[in-house]
N, C-alpha and C. Protein backbone atom coordinates (compact mmCIF):
# COMPACT_ATOMS: atom_id res chain seq x y z
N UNK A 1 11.10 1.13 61.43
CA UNK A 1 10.68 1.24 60.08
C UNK A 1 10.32 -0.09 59.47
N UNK A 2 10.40 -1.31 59.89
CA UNK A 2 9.96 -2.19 60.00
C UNK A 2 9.19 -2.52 59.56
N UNK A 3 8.31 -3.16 58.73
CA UNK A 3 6.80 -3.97 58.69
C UNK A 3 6.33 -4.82 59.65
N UNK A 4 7.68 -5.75 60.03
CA UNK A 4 7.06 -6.82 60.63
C UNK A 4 7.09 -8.20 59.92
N UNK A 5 7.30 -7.98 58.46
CA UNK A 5 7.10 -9.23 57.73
C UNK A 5 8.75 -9.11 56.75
N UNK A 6 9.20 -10.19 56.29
CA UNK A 6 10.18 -10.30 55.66
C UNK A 6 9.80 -9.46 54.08
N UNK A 7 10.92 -9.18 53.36
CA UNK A 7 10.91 -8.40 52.03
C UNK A 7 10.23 -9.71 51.07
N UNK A 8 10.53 -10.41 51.13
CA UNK A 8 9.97 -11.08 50.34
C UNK A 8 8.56 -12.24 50.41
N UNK A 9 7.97 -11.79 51.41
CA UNK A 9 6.57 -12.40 51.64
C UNK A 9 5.76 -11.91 51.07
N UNK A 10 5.79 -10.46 50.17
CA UNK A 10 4.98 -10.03 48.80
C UNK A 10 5.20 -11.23 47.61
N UNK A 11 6.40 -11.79 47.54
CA UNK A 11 6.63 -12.57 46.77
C UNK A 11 5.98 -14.29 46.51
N UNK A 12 5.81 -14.34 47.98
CA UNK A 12 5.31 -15.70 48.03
C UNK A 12 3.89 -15.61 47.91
N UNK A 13 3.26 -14.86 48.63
CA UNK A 13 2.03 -14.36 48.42
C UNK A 13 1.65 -14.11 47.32
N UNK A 14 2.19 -13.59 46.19
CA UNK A 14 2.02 -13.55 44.60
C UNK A 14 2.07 -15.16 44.15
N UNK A 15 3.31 -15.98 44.55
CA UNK A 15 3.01 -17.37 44.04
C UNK A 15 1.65 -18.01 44.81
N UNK A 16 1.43 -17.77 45.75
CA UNK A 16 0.24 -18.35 46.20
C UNK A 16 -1.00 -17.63 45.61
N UNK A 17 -0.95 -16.61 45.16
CA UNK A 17 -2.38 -16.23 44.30
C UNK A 17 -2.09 -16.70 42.86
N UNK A 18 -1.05 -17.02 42.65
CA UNK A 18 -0.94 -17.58 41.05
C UNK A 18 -1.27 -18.98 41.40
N UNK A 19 -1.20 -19.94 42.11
CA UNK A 19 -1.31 -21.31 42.83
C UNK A 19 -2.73 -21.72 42.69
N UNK A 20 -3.37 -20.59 43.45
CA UNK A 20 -4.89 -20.60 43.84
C UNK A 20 -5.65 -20.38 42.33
N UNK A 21 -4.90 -19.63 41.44
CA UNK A 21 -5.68 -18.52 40.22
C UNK A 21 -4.66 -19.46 38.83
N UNK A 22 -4.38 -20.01 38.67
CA UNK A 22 -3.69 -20.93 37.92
C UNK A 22 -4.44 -21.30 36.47
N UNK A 23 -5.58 -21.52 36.86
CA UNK A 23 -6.46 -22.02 35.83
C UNK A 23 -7.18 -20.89 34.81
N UNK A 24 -7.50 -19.36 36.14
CA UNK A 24 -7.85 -19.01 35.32
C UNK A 24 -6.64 -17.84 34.82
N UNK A 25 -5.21 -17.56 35.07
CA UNK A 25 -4.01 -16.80 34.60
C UNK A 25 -4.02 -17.69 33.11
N UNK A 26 -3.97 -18.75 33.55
CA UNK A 26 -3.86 -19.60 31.82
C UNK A 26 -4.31 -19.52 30.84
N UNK A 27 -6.11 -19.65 31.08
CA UNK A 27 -7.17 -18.87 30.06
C UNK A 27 -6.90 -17.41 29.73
N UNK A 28 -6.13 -16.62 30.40
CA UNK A 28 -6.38 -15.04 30.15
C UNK A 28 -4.54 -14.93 29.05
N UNK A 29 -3.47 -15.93 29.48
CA UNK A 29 -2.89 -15.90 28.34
C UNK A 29 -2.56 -16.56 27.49
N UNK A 30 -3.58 -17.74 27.24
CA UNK A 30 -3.81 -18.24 26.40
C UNK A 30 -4.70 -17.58 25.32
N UNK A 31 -5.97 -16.74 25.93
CA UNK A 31 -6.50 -15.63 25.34
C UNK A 31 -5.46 -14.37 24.77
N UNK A 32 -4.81 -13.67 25.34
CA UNK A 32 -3.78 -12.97 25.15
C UNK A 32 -2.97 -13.23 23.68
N UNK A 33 -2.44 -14.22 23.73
CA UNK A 33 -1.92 -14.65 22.30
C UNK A 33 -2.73 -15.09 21.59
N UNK A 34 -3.72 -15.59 21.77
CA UNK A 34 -4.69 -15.95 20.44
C UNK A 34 -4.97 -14.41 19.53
N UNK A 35 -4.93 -13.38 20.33
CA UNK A 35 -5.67 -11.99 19.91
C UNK A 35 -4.34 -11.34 19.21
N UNK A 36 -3.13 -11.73 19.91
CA UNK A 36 -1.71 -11.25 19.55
C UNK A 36 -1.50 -12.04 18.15
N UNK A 37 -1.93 -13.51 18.11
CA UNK A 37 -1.45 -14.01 16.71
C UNK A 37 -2.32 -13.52 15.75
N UNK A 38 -3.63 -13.23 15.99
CA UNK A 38 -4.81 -12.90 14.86
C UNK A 38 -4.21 -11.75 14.90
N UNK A 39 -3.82 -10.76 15.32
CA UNK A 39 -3.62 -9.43 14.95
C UNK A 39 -2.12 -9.66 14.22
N UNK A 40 -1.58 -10.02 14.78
CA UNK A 40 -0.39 -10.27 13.62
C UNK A 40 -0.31 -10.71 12.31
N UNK A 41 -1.69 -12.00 12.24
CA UNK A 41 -1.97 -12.41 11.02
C UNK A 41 -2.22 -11.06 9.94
N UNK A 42 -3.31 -10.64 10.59
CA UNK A 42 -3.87 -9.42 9.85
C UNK A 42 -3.16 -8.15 8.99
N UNK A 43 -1.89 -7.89 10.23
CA UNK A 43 -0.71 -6.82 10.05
C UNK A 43 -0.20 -7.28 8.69
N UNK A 44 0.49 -8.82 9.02
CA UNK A 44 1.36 -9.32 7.43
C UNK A 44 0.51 -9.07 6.56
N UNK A 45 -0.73 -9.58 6.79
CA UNK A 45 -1.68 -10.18 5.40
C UNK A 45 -1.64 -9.00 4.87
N UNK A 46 -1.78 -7.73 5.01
CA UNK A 46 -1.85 -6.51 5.17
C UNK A 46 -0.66 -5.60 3.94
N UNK A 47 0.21 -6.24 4.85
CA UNK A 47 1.32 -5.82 4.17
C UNK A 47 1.52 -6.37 2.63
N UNK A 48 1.59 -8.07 3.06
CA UNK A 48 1.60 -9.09 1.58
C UNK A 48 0.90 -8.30 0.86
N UNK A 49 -0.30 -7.65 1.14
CA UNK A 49 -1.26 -7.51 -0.01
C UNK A 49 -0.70 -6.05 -1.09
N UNK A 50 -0.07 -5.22 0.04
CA UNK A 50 -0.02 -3.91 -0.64
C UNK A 50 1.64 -4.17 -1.49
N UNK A 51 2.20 -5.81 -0.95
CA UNK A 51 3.48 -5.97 -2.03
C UNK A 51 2.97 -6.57 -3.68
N UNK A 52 1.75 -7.64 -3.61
CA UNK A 52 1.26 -7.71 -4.48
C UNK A 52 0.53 -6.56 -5.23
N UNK A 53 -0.17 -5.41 -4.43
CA UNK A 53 -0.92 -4.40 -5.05
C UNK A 53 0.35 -3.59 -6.09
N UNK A 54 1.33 -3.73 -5.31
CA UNK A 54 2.73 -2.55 -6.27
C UNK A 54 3.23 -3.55 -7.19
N UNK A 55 3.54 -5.08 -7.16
CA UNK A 55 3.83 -6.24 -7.89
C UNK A 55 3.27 -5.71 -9.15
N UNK A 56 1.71 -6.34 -9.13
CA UNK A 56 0.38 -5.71 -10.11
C UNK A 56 0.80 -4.78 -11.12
N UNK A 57 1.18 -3.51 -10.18
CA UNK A 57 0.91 -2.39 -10.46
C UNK A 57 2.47 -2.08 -11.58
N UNK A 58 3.33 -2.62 -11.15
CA UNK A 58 4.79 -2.78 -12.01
C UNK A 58 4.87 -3.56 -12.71
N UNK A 59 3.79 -4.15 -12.89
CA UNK A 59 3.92 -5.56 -14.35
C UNK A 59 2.90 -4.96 -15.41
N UNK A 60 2.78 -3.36 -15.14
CA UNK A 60 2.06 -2.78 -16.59
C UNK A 60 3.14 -2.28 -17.84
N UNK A 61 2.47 -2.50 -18.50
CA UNK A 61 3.97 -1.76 -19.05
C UNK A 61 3.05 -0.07 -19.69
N UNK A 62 4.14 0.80 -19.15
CA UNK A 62 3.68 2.08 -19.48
C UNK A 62 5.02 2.80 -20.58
N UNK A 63 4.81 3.94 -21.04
CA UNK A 63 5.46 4.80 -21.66
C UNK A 63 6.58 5.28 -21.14
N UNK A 64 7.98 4.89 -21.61
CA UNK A 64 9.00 5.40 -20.47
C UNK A 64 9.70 7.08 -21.40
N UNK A 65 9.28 7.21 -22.14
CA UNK A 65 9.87 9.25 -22.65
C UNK A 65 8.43 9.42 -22.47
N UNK A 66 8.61 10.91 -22.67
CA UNK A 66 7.61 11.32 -22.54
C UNK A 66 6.96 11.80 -24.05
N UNK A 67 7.40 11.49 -25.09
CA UNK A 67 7.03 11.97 -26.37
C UNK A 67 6.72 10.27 -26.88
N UNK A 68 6.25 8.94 -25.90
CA UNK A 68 5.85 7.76 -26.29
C UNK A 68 4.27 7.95 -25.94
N UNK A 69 3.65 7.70 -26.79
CA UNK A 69 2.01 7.05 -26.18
C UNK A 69 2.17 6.23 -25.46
N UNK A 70 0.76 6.56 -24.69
CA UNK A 70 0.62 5.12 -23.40
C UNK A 70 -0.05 3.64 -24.87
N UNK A 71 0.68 2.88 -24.44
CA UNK A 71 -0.12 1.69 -24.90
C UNK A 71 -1.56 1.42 -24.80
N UNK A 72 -2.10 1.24 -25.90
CA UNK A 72 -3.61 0.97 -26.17
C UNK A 72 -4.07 -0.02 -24.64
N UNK A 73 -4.93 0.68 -23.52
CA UNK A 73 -5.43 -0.85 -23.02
C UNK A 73 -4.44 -0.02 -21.66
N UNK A 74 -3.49 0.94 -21.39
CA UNK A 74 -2.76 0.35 -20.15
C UNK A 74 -3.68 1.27 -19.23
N UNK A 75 -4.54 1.95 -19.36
CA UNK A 75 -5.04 3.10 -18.88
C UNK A 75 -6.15 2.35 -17.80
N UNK A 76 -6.90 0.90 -19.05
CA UNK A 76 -8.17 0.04 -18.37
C UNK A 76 -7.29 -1.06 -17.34
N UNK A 77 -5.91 -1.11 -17.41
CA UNK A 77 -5.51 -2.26 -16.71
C UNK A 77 -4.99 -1.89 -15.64
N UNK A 78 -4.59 -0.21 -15.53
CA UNK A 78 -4.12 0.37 -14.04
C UNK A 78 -5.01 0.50 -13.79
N UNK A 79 -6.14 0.84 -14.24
CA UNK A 79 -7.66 1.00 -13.15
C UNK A 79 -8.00 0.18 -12.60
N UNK A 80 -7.83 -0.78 -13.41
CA UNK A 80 -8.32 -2.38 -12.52
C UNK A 80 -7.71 -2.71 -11.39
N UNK A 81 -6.34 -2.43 -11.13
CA UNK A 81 -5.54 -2.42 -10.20
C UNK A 81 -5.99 -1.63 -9.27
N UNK A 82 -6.80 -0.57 -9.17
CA UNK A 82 -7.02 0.36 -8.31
C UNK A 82 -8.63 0.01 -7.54
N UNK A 83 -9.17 -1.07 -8.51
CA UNK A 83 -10.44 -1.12 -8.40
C UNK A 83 -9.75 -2.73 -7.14
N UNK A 84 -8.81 -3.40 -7.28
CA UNK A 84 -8.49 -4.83 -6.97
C UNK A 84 -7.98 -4.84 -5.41
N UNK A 85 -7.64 -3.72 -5.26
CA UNK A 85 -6.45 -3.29 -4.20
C UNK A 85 -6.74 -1.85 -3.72
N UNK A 86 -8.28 -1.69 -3.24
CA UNK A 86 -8.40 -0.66 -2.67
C UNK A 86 -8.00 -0.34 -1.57
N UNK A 87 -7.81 1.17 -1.46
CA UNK A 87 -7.19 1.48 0.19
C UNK A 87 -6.02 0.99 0.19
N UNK A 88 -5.62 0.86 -0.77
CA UNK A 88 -3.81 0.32 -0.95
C UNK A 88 -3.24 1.35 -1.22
N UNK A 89 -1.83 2.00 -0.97
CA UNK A 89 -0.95 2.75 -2.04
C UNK A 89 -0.92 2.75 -3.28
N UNK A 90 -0.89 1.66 -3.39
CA UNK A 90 -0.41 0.80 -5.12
C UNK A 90 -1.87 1.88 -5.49
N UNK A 91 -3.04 1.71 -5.27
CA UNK A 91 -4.07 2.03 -5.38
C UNK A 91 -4.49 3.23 -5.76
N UNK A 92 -3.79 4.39 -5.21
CA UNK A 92 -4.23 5.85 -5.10
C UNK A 92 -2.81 5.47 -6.13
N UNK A 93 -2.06 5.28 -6.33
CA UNK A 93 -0.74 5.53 -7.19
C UNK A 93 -1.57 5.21 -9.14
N UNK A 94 -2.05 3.81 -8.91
CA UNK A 94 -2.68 3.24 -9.96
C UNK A 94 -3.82 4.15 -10.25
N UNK A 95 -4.98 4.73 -9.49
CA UNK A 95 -5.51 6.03 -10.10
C UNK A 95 -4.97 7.10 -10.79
N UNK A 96 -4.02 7.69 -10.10
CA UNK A 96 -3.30 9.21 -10.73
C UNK A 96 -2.56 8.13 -11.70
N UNK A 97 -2.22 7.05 -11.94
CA UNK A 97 -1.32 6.90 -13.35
C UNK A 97 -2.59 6.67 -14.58
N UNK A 98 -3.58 5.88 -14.18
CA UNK A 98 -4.47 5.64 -15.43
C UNK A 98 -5.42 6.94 -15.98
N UNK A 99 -5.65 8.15 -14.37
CA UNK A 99 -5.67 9.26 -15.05
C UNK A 99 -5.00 9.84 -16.36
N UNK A 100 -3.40 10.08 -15.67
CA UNK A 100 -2.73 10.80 -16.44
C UNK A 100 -2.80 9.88 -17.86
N UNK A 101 -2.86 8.45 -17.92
CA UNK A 101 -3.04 7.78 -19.52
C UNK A 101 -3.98 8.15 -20.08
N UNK A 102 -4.85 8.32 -19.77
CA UNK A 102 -6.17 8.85 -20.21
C UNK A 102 -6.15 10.02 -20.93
N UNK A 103 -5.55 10.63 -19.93
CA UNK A 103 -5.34 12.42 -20.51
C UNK A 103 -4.75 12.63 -21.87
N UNK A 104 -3.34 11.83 -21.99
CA UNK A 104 -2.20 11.51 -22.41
C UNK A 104 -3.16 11.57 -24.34
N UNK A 105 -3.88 10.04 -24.01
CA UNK A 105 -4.70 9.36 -25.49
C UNK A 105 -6.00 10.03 -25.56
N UNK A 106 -6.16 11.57 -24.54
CA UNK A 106 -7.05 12.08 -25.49
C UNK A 106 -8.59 11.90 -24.41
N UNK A 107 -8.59 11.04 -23.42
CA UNK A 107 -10.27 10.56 -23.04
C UNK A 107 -9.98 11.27 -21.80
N UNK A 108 -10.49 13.01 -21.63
CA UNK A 108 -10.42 13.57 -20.43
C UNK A 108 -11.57 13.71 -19.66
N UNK A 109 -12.86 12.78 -20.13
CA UNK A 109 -13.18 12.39 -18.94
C UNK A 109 -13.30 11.86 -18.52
N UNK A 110 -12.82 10.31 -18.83
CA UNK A 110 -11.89 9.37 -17.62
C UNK A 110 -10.81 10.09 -16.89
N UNK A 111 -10.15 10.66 -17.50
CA UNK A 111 -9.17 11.08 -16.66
C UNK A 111 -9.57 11.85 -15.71
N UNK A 112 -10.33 12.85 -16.08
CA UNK A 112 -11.26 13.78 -14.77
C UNK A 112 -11.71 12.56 -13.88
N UNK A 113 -12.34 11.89 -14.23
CA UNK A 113 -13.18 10.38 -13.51
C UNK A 113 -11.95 9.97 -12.45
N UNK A 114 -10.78 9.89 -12.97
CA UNK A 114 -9.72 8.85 -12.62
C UNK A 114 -9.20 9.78 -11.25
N UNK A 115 -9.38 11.01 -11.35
CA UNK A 115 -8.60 12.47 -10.60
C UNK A 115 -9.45 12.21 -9.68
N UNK A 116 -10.48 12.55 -9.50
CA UNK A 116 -11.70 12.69 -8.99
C UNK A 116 -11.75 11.72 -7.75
N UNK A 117 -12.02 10.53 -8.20
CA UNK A 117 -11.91 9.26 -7.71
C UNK A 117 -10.69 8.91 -6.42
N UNK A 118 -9.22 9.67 -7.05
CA UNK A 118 -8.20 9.54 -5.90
C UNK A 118 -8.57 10.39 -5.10
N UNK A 119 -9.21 11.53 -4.89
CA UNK A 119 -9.47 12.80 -4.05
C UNK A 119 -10.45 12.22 -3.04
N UNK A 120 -11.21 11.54 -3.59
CA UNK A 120 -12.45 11.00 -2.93
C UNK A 120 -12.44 9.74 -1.85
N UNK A 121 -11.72 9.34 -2.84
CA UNK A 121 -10.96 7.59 -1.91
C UNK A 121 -9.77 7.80 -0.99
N UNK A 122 -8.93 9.12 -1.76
CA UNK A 122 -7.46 8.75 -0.86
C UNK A 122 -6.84 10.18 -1.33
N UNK A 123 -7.87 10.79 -0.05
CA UNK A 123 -7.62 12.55 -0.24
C UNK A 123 -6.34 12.82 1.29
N UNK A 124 -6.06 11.97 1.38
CA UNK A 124 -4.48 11.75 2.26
C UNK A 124 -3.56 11.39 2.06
N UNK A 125 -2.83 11.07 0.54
CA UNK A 125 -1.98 10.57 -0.45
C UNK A 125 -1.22 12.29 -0.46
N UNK A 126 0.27 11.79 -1.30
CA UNK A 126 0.73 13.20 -1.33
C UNK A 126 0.39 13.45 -2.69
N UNK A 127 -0.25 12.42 -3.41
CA UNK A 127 -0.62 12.63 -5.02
C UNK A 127 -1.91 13.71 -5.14
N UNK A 128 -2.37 14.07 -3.82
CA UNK A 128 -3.68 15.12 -3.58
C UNK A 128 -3.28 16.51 -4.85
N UNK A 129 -2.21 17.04 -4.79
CA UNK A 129 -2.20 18.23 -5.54
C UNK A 129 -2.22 17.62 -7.31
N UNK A 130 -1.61 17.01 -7.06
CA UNK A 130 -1.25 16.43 -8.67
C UNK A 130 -3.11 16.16 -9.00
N UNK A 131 -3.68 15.61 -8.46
CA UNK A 131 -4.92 14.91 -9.18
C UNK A 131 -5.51 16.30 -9.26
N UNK A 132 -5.38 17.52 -8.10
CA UNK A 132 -6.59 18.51 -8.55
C UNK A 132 -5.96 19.08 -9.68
N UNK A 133 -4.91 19.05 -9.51
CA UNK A 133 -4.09 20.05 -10.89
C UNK A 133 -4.55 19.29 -12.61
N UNK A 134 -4.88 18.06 -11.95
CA UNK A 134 -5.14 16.95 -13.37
C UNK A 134 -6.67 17.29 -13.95
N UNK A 135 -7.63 17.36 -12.54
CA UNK A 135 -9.11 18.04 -12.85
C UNK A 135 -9.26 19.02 -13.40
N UNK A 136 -7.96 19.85 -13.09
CA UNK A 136 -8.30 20.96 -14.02
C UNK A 136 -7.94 21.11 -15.20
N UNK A 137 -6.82 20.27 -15.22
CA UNK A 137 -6.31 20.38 -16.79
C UNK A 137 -7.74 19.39 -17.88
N UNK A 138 -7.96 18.34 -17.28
CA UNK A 138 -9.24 17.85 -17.64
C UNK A 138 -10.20 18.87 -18.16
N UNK A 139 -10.61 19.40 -17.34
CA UNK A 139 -12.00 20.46 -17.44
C UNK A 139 -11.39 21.06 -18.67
N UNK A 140 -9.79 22.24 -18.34
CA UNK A 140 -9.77 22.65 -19.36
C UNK A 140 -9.50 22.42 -21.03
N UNK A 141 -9.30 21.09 -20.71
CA UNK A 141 -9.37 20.38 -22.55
C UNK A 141 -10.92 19.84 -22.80
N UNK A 142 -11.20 20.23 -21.87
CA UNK A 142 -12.56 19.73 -22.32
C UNK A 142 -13.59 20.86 -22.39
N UNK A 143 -12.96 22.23 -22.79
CA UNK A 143 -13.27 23.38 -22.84
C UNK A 143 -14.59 23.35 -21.52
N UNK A 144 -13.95 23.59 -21.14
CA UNK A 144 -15.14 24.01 -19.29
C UNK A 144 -13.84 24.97 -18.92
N UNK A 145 -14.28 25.98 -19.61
CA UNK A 145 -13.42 26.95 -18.94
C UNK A 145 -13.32 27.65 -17.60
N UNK A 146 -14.84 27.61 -17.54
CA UNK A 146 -15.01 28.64 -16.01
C UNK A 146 -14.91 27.09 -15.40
N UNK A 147 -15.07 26.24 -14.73
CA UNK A 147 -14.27 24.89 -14.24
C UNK A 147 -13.83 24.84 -13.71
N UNK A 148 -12.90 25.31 -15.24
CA UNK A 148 -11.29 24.96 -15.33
C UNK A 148 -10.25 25.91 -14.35
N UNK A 149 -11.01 27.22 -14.52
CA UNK A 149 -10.29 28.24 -14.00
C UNK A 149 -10.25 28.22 -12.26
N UNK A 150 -11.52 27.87 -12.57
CA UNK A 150 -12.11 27.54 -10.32
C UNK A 150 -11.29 26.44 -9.95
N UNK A 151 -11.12 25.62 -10.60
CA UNK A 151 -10.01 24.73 -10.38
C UNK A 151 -8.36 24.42 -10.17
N UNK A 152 -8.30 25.50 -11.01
CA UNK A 152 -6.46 26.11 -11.22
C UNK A 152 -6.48 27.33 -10.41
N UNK A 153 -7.97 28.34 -10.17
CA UNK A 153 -7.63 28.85 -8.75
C UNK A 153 -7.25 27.77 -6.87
N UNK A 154 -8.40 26.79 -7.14
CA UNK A 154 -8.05 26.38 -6.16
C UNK A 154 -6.85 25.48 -5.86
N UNK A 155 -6.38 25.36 -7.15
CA UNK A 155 -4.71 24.49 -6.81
C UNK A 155 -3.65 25.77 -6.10
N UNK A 156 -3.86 26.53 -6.92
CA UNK A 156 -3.01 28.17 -6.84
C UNK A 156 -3.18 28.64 -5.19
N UNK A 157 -4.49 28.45 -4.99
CA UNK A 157 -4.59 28.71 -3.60
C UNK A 157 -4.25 27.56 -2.21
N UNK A 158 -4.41 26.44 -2.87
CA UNK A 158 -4.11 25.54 -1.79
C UNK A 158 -3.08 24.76 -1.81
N UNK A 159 -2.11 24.71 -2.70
CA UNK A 159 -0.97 24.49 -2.94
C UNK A 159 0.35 25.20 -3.84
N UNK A 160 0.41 26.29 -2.74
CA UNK A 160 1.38 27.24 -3.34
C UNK A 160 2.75 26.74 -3.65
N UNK A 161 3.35 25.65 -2.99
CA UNK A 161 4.66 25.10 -3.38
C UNK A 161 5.16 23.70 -4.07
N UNK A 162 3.60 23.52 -5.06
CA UNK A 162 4.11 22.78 -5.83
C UNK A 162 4.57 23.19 -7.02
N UNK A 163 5.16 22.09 -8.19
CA UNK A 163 6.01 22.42 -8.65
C UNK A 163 5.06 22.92 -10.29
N UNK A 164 4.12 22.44 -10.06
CA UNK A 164 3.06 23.23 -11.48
C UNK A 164 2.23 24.03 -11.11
N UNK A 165 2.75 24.91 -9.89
CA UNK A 165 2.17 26.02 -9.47
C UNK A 165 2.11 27.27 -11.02
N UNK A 166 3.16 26.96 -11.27
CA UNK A 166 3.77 28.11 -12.72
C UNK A 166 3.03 28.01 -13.71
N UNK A 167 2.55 26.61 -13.69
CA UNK A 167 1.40 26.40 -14.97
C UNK A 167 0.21 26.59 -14.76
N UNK A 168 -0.11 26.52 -13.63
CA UNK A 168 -1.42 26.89 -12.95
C UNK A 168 -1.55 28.18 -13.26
N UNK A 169 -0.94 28.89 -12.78
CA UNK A 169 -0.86 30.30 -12.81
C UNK A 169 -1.01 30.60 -14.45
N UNK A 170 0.04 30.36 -15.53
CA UNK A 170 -0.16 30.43 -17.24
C UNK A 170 -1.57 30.12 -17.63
N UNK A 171 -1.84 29.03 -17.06
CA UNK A 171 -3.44 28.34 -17.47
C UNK A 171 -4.52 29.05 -17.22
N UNK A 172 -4.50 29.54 -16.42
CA UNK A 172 -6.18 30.53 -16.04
C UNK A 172 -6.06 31.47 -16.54
């Protein structure tokens, strides 16, 4: 059962092709980590950005009851945030909030604008039901009734277990 050759002459034979190939094993991981550190750069930078995008996004000051107006102005300064830090969390979060301010002081069609906009940009957020449920409440203060109603059907139909399913349902 034998080979003929000792167990470990695969071994030396590997140092002798690393011996011979030396120059170019070096270039390939010296290449190797150059691609490993740029991609790492990228990952943090990545990250940093979406801690500043929520930073941003928590240095607004909003309405903490719910029987407070949003502050004059906070509606144009979460948008900006959303416009600064796209494809961020902070981002699709900062849409559905300057929506709902909008709604809040009365301007529903920014807020439709604002709904709209997260569906379109960041229709993979779990804020997806909330913004269609917001389009419709939009439409329907903005008397677009038939809209409104195609709209609060399609929340009704495509999100049966959220929690303003009940209002959906009252609303049409």
């Amino acid at each position: 059962m034998e080979s003929g050759s000792p167990p470990s002459a695969g071994f030396y034979d590997f140092l002798g092709w690393l011996e011979t190939n030396k120059k170019r094993v070096a270039i390939g991981a010296a290449t190797v980590f150059i691609v490993a550190l740029i991609a790492g750069f990228f990952v943090w930078r990545s990250g940093q950005r979406e801690i500043e995008a929520e930073q941003a996004l928590s240095s607004v000051k909003v309405a903490v009851s719910p029987g407070d107006l949003p502050a004059p102005g906070s509606g144009e300064a979460i948008a900006k945030i959303a416009e600064e830090y796209p494809k961020s969390a902070a981002g699709a979060k900062a849409l559905l909030r300057s929506g709902t301010i909008y709604f809040d002081q009365g301007d529903f069609a920014k807020a439709q604008a604002q709904f709209e906009k997260l569906l379109r940009d960041y229709g993979d957020t779990p804020w997806v039901p909330t913004a269609v449920f917001g389009i419709a409440a939009s439409l329907d203060a903005q008397s677009k009734a038939t809209d409104a109603i195609t709209r609060y059907n399609d929340f009704i139909r495509n999100y049966p277990g959220d929690a303003a399913i009940d209002q959906a349902r009252l609303t049409r």
